[in-house]
PDB file of N, CA and C in Angstrom:
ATOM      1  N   UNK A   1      49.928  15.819 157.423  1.00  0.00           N
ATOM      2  CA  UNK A   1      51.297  15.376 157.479  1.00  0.00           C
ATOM      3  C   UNK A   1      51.314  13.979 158.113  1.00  0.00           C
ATOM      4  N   UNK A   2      51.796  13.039 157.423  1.00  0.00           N
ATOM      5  CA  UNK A   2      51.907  11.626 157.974  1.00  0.00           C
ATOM      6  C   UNK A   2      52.575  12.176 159.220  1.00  0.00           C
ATOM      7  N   UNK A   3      52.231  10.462 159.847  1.00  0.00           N
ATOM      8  CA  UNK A   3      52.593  10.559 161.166  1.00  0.00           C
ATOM      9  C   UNK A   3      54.525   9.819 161.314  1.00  0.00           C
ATOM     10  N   UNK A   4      55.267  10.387 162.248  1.00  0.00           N
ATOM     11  CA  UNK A   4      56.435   9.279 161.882  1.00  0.00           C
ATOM     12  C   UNK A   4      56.622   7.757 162.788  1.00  0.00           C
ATOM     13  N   UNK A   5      57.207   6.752 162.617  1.00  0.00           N
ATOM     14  CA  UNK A   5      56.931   5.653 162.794  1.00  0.00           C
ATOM     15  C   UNK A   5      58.289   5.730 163.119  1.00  0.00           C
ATOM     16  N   UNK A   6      57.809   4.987 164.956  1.00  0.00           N
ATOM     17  CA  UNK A   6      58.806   4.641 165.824  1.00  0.00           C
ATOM     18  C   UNK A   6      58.239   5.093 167.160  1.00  0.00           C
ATOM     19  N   UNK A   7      58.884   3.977 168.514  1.00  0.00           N
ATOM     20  CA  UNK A   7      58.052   4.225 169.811  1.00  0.00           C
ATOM     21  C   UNK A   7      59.076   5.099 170.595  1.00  0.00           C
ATOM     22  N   UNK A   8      60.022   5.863 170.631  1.00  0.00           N
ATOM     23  CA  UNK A   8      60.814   6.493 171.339  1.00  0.00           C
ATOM     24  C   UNK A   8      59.788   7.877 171.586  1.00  0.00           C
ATOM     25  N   UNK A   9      60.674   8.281 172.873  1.00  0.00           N
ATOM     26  CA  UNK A   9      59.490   9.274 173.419  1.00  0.00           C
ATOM     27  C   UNK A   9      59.578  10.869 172.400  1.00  0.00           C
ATOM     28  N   UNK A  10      60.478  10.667 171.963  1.00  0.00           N
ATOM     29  CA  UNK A  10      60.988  12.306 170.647  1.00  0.00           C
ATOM     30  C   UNK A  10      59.910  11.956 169.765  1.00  0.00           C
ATOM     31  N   UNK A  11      59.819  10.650 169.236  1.00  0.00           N
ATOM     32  CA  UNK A  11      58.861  10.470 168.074  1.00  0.00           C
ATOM     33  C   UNK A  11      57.325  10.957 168.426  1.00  0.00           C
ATOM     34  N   UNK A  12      56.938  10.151 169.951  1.00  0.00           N
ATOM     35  CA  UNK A  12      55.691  10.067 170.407  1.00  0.00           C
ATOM     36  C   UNK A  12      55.664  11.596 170.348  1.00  0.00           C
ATOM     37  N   UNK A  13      56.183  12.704 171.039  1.00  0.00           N
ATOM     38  CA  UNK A  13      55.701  13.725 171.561  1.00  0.00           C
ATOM     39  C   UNK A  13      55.765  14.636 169.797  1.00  0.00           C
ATOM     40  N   UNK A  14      56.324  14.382 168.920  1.00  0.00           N
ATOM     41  CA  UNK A  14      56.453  14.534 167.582  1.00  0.00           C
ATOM     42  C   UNK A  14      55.033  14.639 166.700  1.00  0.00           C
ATOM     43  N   UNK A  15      54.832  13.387 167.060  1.00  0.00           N
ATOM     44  CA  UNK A  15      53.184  12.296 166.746  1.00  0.00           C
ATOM     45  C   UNK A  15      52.295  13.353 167.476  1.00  0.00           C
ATOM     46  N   UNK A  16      52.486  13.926 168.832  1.00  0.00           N
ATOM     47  CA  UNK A  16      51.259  14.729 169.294  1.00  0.00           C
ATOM     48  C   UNK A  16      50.825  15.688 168.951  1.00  0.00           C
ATOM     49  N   UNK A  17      52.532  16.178 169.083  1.00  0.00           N
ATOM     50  CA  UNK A  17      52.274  17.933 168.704  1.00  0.00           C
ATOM     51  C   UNK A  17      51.994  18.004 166.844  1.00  0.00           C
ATOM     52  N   UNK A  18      52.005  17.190 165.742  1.00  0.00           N
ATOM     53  CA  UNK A  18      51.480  17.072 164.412  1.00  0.00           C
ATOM     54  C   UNK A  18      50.055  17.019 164.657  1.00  0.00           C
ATOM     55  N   UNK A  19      49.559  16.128 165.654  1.00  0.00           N
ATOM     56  CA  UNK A  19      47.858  15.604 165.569  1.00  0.00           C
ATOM     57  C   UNK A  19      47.360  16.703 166.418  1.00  0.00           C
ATOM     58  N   UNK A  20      47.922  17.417 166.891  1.00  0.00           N
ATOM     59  CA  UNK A  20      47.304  18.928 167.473  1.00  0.00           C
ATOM     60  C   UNK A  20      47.235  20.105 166.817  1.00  0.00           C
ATOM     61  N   UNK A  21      48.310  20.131 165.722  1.00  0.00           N
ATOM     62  CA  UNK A  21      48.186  20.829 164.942  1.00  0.00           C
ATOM     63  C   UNK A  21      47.614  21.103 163.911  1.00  0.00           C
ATOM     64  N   UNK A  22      46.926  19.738 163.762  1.00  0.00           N
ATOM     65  CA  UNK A  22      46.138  19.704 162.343  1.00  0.00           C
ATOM     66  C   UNK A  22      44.347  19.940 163.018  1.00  0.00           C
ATOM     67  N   UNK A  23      44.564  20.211 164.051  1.00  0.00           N
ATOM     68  CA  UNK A  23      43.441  20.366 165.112  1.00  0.00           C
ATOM     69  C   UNK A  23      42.437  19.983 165.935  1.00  0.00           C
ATOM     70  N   UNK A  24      43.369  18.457 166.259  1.00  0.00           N
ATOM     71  CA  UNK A  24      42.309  17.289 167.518  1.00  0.00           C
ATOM     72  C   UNK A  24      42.934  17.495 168.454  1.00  0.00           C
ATOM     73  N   UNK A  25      41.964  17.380 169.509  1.00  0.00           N
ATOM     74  CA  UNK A  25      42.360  17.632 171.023  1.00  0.00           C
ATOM     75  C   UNK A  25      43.234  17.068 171.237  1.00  0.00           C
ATOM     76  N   UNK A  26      43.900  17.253 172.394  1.00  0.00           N
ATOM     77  CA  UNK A  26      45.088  16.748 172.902  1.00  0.00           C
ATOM     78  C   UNK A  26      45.123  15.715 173.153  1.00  0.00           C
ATOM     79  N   UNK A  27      43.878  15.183 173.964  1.00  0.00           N
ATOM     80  CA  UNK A  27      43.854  13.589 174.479  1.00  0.00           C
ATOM     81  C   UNK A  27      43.720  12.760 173.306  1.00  0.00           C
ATOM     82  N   UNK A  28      42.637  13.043 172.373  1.00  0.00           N
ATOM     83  CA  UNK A  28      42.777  11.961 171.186  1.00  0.00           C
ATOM     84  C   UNK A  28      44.464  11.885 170.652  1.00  0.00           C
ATOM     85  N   UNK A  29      44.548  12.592 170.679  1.00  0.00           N
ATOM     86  CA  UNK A  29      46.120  12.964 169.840  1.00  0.00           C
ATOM     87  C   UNK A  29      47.133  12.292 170.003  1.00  0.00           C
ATOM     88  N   UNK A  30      47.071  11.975 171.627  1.00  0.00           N
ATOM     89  CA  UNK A  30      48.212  11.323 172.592  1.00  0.00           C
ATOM     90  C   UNK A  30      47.911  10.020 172.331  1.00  0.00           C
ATOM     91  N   UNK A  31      46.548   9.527 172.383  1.00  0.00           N
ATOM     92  CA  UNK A  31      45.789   8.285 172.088  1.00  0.00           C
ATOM     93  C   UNK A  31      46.553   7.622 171.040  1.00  0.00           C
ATOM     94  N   UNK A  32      46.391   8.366 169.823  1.00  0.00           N
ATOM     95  CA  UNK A  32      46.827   8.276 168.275  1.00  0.00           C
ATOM     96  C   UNK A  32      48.637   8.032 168.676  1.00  0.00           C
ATOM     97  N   UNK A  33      48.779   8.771 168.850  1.00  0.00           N
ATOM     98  CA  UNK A  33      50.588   8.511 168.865  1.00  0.00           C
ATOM     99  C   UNK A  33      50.993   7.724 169.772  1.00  0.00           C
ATOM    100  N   UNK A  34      49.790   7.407 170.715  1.00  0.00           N
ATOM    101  CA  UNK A  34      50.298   5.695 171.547  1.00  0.00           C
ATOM    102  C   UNK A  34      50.193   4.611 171.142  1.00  0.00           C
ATOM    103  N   UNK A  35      49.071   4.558 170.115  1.00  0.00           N
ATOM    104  CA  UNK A  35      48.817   3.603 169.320  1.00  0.00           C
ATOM    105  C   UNK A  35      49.740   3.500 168.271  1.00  0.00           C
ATOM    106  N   UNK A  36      50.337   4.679 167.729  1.00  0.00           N
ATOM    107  CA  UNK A  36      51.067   4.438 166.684  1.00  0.00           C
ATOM    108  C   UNK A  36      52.499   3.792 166.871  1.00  0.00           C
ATOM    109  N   UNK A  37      52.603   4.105 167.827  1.00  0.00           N
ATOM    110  CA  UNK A  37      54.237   3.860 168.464  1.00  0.00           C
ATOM    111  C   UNK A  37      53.927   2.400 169.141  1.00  0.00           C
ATOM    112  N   UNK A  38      52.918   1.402 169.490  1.00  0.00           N
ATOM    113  CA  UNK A  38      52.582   0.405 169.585  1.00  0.00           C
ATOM    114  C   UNK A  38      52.846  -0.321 168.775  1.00  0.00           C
ATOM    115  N   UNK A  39      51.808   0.439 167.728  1.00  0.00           N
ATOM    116  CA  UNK A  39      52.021  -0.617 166.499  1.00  0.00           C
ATOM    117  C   UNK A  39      53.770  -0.733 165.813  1.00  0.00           C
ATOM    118  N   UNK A  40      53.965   0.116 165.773  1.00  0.00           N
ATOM    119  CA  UNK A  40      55.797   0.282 165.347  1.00  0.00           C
ATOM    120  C   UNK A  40      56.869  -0.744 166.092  1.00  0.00           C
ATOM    121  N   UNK A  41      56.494  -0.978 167.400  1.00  0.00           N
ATOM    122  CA  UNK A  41      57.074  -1.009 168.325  1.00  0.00           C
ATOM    123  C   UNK A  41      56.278  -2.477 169.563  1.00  0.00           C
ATOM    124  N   UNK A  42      57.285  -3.024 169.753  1.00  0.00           N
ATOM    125  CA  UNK A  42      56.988  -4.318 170.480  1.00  0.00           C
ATOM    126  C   UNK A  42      57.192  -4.103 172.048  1.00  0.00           C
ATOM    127  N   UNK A  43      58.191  -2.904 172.078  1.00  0.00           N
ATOM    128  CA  UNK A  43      58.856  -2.201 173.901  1.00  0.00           C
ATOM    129  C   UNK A  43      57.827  -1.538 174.590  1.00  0.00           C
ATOM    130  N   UNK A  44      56.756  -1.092 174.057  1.00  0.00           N
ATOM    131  CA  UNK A  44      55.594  -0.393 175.078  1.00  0.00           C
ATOM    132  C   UNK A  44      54.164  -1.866 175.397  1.00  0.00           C
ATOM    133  N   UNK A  45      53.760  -0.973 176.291  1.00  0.00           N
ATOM    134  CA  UNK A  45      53.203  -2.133 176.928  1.00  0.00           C
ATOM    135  C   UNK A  45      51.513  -1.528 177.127  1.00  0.00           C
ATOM    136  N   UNK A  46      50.397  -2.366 176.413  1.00  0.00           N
ATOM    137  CA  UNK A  46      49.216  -1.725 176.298  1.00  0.00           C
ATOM    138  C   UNK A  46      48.814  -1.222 177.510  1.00  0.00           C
ATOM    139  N   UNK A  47      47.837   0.160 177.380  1.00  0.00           N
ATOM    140  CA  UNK A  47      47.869   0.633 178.787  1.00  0.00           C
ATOM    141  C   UNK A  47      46.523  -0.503 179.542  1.00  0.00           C
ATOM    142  N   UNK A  48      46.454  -0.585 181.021  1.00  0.00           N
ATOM    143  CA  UNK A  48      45.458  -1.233 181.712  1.00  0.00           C
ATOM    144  C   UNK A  48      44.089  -0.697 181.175  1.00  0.00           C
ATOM    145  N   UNK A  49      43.136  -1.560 181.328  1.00  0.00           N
ATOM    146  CA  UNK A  49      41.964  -1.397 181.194  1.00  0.00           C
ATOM    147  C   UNK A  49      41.479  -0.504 182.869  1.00  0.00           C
ATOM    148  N   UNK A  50      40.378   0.208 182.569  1.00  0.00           N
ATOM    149  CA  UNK A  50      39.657   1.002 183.935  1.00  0.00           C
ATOM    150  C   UNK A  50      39.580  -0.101 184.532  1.00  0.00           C
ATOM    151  N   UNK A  51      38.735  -0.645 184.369  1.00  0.00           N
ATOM    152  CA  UNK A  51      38.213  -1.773 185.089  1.00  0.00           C
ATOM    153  C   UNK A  51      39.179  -2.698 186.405  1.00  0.00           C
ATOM    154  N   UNK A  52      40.588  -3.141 185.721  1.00  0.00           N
ATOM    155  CA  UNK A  52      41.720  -3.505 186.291  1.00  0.00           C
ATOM    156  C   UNK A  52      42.218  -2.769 186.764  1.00  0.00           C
ATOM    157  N   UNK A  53      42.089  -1.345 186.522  1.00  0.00           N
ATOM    158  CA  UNK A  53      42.864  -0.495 187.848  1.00  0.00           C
ATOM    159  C   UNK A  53      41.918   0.428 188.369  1.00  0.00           C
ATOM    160  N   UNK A  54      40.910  -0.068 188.535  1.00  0.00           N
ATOM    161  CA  UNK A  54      39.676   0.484 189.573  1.00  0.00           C
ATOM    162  C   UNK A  54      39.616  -0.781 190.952  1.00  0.00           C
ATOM    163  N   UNK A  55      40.199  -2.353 190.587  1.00  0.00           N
ATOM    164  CA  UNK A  55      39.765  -3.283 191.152  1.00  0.00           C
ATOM    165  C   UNK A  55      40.768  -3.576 191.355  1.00  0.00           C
ATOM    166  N   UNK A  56      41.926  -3.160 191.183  1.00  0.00           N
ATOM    167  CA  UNK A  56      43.665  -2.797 191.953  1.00  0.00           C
ATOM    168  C   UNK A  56      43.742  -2.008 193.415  1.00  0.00           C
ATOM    169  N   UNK A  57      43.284  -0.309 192.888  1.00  0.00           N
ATOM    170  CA  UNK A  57      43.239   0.546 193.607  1.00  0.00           C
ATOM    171  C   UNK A  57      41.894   0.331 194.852  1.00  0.00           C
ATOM    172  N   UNK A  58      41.203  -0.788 194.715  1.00  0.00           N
ATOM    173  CA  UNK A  58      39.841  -1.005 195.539  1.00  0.00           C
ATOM    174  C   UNK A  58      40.697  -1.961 196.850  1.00  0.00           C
ATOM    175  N   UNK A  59      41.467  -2.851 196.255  1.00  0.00           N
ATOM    176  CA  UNK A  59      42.264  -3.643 196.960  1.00  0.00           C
ATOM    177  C   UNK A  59      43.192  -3.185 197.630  1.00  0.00           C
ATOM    178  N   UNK A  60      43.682  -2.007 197.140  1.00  0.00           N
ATOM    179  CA  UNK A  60      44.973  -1.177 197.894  1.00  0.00           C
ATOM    180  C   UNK A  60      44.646  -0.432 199.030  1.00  0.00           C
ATOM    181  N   UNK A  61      42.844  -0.007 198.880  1.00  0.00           N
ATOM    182  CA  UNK A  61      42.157   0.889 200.098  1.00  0.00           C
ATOM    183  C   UNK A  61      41.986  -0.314 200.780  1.00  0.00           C
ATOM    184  N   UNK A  62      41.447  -1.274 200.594  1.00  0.00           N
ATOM    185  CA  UNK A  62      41.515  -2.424 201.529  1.00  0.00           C
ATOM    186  C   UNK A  62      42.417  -2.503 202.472  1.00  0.00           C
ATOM    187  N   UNK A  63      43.635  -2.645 201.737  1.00  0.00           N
ATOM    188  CA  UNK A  63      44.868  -2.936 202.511  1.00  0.00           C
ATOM    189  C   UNK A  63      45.087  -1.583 203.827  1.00  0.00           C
ATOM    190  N   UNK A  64      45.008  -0.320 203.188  1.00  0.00           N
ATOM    191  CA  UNK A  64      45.496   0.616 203.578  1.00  0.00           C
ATOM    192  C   UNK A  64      44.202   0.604 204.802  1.00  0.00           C
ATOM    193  N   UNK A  65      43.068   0.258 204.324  1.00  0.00           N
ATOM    194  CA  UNK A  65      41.872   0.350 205.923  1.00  0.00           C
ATOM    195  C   UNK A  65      42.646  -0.819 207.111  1.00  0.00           C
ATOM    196  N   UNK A  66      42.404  -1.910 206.357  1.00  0.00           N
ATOM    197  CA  UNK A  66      43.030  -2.654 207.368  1.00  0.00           C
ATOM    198  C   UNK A  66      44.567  -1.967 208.301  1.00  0.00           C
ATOM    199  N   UNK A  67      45.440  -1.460 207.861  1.00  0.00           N
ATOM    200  CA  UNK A  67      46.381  -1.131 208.252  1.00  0.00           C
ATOM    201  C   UNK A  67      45.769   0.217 209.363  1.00  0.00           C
ATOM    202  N   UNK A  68      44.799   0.768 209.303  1.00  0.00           N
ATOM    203  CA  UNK A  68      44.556   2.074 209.763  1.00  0.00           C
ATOM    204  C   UNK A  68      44.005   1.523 210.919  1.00  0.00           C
ATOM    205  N   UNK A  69      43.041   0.183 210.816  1.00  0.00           N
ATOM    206  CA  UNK A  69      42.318  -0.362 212.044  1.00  0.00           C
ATOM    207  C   UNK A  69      43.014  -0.931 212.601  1.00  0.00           C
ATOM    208  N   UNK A  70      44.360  -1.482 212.781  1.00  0.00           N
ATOM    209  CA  UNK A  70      45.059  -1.917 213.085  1.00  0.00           C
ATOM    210  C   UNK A  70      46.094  -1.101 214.091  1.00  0.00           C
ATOM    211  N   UNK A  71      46.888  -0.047 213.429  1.00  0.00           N
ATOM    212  CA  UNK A  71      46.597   1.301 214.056  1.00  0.00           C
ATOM    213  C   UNK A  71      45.683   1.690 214.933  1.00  0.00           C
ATOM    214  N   UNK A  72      44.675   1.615 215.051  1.00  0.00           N
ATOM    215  CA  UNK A  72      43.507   2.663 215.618  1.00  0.00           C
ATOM    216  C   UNK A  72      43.762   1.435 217.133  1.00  0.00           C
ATOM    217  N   UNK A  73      43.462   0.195 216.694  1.00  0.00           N
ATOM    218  CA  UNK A  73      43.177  -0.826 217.779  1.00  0.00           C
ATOM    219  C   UNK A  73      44.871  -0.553 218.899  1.00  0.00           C
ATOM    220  N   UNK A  74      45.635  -0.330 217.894  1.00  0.00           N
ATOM    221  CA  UNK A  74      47.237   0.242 218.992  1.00  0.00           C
ATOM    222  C   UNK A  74      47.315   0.945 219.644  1.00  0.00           C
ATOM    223  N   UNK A  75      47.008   2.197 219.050  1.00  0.00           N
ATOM    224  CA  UNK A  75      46.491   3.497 220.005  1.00  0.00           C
ATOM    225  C   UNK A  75      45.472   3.328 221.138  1.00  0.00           C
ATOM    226  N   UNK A  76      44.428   2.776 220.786  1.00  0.00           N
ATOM    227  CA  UNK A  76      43.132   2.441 222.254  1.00  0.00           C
ATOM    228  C   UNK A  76      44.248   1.925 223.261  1.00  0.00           C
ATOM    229  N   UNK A  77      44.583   0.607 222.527  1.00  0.00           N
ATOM    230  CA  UNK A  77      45.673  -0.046 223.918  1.00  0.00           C
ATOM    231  C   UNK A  77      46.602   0.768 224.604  1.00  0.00           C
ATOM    232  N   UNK A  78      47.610   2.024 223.739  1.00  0.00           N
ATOM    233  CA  UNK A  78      48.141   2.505 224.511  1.00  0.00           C
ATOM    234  C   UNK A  78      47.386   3.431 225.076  1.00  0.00           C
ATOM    235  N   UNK A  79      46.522   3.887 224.920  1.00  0.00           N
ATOM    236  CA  UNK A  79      45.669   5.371 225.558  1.00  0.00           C
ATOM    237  C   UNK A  79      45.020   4.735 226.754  1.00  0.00           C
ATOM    238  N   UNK A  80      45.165   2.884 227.311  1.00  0.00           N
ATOM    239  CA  UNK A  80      44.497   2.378 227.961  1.00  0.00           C
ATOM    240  C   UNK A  80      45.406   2.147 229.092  1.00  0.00           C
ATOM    241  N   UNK A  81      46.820   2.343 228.862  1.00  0.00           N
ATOM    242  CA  UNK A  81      47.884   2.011 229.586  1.00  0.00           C
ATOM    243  C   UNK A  81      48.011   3.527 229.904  1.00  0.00           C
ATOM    244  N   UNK A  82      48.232   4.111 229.281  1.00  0.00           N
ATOM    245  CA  UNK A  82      48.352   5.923 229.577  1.00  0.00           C
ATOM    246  C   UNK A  82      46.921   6.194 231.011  1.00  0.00           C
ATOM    247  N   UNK A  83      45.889   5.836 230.829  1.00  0.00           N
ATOM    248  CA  UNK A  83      44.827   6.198 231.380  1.00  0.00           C
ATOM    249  C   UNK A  83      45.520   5.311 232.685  1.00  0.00           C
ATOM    250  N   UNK A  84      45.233   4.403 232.779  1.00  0.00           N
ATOM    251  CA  UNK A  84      45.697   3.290 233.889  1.00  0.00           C
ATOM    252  C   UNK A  84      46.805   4.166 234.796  1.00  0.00           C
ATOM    253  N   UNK A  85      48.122   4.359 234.154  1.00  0.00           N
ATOM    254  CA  UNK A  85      49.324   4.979 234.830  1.00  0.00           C
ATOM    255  C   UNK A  85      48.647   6.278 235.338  1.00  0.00           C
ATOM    256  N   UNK A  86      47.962   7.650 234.870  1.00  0.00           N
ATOM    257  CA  UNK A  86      47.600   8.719 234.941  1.00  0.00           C
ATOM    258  C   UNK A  86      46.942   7.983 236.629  1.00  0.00           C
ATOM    259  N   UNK A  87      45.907   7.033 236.721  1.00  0.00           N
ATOM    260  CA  UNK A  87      45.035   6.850 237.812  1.00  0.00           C
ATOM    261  C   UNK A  87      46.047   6.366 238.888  1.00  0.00           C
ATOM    262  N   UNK A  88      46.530   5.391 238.493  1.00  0.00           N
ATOM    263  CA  UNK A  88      48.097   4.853 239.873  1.00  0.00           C
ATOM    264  C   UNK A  88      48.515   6.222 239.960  1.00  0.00           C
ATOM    265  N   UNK A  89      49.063   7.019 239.326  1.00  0.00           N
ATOM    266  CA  UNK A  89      49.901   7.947 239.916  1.00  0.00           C
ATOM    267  C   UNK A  89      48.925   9.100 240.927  1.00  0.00           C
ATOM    268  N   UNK A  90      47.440   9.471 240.431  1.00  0.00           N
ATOM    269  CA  UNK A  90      46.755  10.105 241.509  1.00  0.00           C
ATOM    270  C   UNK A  90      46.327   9.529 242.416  1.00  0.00           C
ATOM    271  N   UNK A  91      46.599   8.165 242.217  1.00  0.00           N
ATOM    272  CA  UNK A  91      46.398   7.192 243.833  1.00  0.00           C
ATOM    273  C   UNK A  91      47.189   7.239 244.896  1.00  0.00           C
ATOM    274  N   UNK A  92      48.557   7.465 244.182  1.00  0.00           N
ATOM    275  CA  UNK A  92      49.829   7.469 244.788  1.00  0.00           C
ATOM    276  C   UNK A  92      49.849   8.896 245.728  1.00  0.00           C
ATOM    277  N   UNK A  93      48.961  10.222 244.521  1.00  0.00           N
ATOM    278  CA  UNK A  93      49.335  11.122 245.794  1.00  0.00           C
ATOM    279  C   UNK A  93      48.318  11.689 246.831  1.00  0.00           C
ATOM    280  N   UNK A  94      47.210  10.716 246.320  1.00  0.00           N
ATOM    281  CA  UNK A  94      46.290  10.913 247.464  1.00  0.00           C
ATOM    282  C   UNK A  94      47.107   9.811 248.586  1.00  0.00           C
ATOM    283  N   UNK A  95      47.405   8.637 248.721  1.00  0.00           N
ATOM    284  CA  UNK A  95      48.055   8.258 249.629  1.00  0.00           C
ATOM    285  C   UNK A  95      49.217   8.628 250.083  1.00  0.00           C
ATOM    286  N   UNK A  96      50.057   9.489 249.430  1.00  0.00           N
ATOM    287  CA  UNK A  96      50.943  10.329 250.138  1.00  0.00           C
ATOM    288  C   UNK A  96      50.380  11.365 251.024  1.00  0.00           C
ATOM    289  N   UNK A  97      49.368  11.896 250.614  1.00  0.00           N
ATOM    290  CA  UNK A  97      48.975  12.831 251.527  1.00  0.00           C
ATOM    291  C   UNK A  97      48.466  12.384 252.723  1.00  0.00           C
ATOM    292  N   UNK A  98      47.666  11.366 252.360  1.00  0.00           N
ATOM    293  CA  UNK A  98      47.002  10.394 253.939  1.00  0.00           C
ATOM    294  C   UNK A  98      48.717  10.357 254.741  1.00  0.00           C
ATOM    295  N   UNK A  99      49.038   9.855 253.870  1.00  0.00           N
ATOM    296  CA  UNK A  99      49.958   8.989 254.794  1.00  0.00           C
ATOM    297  C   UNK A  99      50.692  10.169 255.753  1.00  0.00           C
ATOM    298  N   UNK A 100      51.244  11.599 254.889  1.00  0.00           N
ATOM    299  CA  UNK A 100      51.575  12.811 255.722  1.00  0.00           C
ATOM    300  C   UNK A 100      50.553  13.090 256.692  1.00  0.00           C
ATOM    301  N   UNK A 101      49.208  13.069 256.419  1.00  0.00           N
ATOM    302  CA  UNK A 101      48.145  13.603 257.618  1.00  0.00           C
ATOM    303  C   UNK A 101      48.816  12.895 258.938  1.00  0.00           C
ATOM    304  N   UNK A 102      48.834  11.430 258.546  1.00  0.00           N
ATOM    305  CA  UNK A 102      48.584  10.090 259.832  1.00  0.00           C
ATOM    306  C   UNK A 102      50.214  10.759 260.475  1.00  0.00           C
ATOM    307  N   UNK A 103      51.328  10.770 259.972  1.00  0.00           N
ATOM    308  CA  UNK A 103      52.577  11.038 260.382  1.00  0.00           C
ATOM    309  C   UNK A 103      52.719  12.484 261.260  1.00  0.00           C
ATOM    310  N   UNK A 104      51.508  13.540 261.162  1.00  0.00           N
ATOM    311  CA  UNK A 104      51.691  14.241 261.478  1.00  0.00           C
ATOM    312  C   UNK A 104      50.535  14.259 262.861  1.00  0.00           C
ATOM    313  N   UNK A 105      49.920  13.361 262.679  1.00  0.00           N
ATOM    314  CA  UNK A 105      48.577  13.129 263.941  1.00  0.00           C
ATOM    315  C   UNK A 105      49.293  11.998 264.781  1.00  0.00           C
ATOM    316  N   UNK A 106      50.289  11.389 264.453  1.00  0.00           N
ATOM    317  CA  UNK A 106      51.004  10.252 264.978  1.00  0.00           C
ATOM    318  C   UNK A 106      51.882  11.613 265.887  1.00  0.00           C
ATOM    319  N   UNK A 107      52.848  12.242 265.503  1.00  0.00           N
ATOM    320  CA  UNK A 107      53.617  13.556 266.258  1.00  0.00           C
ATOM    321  C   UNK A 107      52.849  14.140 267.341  1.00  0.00           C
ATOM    322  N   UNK A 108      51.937  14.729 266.815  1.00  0.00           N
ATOM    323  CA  UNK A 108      50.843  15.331 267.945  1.00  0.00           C
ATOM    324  C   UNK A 108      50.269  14.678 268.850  1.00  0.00           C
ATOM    325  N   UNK A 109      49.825  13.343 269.012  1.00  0.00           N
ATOM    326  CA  UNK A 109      49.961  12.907 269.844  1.00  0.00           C
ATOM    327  C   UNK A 109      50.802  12.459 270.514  1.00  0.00           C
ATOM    328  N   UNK A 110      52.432  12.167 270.169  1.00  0.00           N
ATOM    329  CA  UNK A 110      53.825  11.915 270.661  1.00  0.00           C
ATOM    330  C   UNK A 110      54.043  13.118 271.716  1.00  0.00           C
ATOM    331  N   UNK A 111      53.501  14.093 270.998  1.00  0.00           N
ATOM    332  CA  UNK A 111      53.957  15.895 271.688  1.00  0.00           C
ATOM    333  C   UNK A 111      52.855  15.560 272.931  1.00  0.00           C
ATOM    334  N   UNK A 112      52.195  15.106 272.820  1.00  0.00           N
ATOM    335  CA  UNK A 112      50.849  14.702 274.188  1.00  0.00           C
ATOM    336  C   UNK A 112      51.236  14.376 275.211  1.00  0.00           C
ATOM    337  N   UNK A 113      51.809  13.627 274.788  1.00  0.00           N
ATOM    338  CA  UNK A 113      52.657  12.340 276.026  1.00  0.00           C
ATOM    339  C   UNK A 113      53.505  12.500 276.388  1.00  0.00           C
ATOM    340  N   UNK A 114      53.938  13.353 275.536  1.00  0.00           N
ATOM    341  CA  UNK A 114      55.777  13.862 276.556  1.00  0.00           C
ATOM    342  C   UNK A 114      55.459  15.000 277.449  1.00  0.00           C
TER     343      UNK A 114
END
């Protein structure tokens, strides 16, 4: 059964399900009715070559690493400020405690003298 001529998507999926029926795989089939609706048709747009969207998607992990190390280098800094504050604050209560010992050895000897 000829194929029908025209790039609208009713025709294309038309074009597939004929070239499947006469009994080629699906992918050739789709192939065939993309091409056909190409040729008919000036509105579709040839698909990319592998090559160009292997060396797209290579550039996009690029981007996306850089963005992750970039990230990663944010986090150290804050986990460096987090660490820092965590140490001031157990400084703080070891010198609170000194400082209660001395206040309370400062009394006891006050209690001495009176």
């Amino acid at each position: 059964m000829p194929l029908r001529r025209g790039d609208d998507r009713e025709t294309i999926s038309h074009n597939v399900a004929t070239l499947v029926d006469e009994g080629r795989p699906q992918r050739p089939a789709v192939a065939i009715a993309l091409r056909t609706a190409r040729e008919t048709g000036d509105d579709m747009e040839k698909p990319k070559k592998a090559t160009e969207t292997r060396g797209s998607l290579a550039a996009k992990i690029d981007e996306k690493d850089a963005a992750i190390d970039g990230f990663d280098a944010t986090i150290k800094a804050e986990q460096k400020v987090i660490d820092d504050a965590k140490k001031r604050i157990a400084t703080a209560k070891k010198d609170k405690g000194k400082a209660e010992r001395e206040r309370k050895a400062l009394r006891a000897r006050l209690r001495k003298l009176a």
